[in-house]
Protein backbone atom coordinates (compact mmCIF):
# COMPACT_ATOMS: atom_id res chain seq x y z
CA UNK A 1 29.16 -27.25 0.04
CA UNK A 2 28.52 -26.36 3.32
CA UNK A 3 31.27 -24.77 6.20
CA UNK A 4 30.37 -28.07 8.19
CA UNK A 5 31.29 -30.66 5.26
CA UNK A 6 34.90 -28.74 4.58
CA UNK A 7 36.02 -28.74 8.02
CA UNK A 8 34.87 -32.19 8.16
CA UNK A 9 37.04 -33.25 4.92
CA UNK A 10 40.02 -30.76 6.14
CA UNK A 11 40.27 -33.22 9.05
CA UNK A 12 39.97 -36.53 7.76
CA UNK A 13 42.95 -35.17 5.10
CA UNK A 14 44.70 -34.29 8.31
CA UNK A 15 44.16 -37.30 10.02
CA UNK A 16 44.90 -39.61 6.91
CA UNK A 17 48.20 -37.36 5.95
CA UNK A 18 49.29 -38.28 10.08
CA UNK A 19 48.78 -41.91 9.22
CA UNK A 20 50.37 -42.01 6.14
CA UNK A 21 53.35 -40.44 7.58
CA UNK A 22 53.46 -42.67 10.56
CA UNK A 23 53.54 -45.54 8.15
CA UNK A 24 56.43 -44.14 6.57
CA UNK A 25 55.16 -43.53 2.84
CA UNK A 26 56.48 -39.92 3.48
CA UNK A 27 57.52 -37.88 6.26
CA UNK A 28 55.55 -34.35 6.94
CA UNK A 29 57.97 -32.07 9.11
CA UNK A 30 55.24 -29.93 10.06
CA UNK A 31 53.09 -32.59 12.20
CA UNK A 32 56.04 -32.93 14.54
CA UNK A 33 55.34 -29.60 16.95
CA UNK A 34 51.48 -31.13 16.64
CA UNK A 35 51.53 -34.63 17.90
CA UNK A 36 54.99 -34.69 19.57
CA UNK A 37 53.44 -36.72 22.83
CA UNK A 38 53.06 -40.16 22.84
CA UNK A 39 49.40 -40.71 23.72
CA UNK A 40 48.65 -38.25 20.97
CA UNK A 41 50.55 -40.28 18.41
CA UNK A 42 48.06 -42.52 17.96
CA UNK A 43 44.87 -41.02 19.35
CA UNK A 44 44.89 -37.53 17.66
CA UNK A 45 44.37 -38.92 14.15
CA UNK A 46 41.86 -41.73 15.19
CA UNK A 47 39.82 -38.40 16.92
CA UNK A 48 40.31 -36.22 13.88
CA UNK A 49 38.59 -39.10 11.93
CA UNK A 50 35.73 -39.32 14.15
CA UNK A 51 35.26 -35.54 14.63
CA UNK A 52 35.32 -35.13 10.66
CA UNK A 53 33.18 -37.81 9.92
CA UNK A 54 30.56 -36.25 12.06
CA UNK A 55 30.73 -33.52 10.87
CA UNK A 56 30.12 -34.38 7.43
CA UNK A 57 26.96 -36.49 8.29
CA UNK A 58 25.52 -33.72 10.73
CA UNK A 59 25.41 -31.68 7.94
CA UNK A 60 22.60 -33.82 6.07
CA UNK A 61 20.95 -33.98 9.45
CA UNK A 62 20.85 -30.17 10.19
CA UNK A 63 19.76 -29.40 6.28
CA UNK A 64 16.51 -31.50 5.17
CA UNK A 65 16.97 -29.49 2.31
CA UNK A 66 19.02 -31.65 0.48
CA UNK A 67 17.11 -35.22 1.43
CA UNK A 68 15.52 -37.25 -1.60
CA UNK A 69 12.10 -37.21 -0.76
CA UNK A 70 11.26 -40.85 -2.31
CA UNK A 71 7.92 -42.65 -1.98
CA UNK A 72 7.99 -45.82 0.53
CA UNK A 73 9.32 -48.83 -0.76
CA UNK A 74 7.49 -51.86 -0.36
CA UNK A 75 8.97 -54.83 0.74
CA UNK A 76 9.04 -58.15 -0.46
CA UNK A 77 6.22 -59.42 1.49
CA UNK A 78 4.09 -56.27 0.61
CA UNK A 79 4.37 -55.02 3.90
CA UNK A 80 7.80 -54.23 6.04
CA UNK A 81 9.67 -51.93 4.37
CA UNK A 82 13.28 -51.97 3.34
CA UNK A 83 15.55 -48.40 3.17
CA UNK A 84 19.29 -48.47 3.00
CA UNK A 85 21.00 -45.11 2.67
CA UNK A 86 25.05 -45.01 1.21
CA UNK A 87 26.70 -41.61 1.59
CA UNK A 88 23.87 -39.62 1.06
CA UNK A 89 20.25 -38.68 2.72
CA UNK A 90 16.69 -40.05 1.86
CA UNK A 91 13.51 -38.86 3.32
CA UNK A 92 10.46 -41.22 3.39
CA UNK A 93 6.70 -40.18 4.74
CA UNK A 94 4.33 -41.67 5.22
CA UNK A 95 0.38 -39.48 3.94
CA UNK A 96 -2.36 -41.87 5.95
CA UNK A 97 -1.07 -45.31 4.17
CA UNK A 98 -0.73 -48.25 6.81
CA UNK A 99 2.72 -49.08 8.44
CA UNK A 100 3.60 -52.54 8.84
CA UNK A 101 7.60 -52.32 10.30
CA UNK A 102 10.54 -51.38 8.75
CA UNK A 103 14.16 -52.48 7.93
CA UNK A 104 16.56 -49.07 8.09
CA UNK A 105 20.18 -49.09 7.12
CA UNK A 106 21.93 -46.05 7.14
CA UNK A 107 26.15 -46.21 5.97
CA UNK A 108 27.78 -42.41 6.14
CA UNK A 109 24.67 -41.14 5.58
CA UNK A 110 21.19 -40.01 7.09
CA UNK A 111 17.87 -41.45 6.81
CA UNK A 112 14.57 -39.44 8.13
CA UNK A 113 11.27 -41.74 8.22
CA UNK A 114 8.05 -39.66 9.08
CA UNK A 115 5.07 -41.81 10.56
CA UNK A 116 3.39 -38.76 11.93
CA UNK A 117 0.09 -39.78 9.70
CA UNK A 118 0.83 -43.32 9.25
CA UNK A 119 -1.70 -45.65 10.09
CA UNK A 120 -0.29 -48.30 12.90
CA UNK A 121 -3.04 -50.59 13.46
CA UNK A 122 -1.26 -53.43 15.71
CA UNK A 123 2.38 -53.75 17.25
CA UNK A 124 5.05 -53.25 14.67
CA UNK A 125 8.94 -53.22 14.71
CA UNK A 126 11.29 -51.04 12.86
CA UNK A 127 15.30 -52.69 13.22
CA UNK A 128 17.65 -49.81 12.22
CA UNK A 129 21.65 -50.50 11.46
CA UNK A 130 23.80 -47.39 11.82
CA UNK A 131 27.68 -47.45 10.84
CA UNK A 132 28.94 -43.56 10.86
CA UNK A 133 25.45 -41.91 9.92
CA UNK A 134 21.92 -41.30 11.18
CA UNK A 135 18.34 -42.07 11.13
CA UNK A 136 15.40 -39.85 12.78
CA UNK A 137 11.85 -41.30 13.03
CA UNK A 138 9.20 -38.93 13.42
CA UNK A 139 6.30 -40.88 15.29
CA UNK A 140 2.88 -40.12 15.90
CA UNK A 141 1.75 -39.22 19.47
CA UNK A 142 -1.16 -42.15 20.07
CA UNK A 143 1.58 -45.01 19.86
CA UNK A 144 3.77 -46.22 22.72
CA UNK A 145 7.62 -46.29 21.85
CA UNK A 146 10.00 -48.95 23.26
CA UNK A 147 13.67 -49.01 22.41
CA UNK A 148 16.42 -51.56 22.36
CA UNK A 149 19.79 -50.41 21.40
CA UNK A 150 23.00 -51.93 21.04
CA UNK A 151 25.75 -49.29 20.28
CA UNK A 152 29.29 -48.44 19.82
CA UNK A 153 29.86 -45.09 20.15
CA UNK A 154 26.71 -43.41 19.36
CA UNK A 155 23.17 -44.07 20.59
CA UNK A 156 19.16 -43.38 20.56
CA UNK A 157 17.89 -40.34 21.88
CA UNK A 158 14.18 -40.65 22.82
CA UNK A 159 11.90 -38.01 23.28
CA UNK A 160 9.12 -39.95 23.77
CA UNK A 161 10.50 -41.50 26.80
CA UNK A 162 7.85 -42.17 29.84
CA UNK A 163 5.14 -42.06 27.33
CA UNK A 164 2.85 -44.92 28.41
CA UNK A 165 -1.04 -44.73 26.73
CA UNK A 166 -2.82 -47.89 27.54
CA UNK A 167 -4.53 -49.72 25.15
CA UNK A 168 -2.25 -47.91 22.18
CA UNK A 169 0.25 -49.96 19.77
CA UNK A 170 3.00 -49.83 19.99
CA UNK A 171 6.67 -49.47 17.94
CA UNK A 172 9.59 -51.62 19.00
CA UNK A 173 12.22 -49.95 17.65
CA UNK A 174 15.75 -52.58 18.20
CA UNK A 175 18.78 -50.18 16.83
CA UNK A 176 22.54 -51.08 16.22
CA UNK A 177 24.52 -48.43 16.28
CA UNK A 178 28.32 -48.26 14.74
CA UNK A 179 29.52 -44.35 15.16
CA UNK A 180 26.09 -43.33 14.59
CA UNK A 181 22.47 -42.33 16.04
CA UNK A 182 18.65 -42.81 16.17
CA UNK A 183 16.87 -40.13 17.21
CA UNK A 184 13.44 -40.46 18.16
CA UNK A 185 10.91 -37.20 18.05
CA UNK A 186 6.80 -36.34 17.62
């Protein structure tokens, strides 16, 4: 287990302990000199929460290492793709077989799809749901990228931005994001 995931757990125990007290169950004397403002009464556990969930899923992000590397799933239809991701990380790429859009749901977890050698022969769209994890697409440098994102604290970050080759395909990528990311990279 990594230094990132156990200061992640230590504060969602923290933050769960606070609430538990403030509902009563039992009272912890020691959490009194910590959270003895108002504003922090309520905000410092909700923050601890956030800060340790984070942590825990930018661990799987920062070490590929321990992704399932799993062959692409075909979809119903024989072409879009469906990957959910639960508390974990999966790793799907793509080795010259044709790409034909993509259904992404990642839930406290992260998700890496590499399209560096996929074959994208006409306009395709990958939808990607996010609630507390992550999902990085690795996209290959002839196609043009555009992004429409809905989020709620947490976003897309493109690094393909400004990229405009005429003539190419291109991927519309439409993310919703719940405490969680997208990022986009060559």
């Amino acid at each position: 287990m990594t230094r990132r995931k156990i200061i992640g757990i230590i504060f969602i125990v923290a933050a769960m302990m606070k609430l538990v007290s403030m509902l009563g169950i039992f009272h912890l004397n020691w959490f009194d000199w910590v959270w003895n403002h108002p504003w922090t009464e309520f905000l410092g556990p909700i923050l601890l929460l956030i800060i340790g969930v984070e942590l825990i899923v930018t661990s799987y992000q920062r070490n590929p290492e321990q992704w399932l590397q799993r062959p692409v799933p075909q979809g119903e239809d024989g072409k879009r793709i469906n990957c959910a991701v639960r508390f974990g990380g999966d790793e799907y790429i793509y080795h010259g077989e044709p790409f034909h859009g993509a259904c992404l749901d990642a839930f406290f977890g992260g998700l890496r799809l590499d399209l560096r050698q996929a074959v994208i022969a006409e306009d395709e769209e990958i939808d990607i749901h996010t609630f507390a994890g992550g999902v990085e697409l690795l996209v290959p440098a002839g196609v043009n990228i555009e992004v429409k994102s809905r989020s709620f604290i947490g976003g897309v970050g493109n690094e393909t931005v400004g990229r405009n080759i005429p003539g190419a395909t291109t991927l519309h990528i439409i993310a919703s994001n719940i405490l969680g990311g997208v990022s986009i990279k060559e």
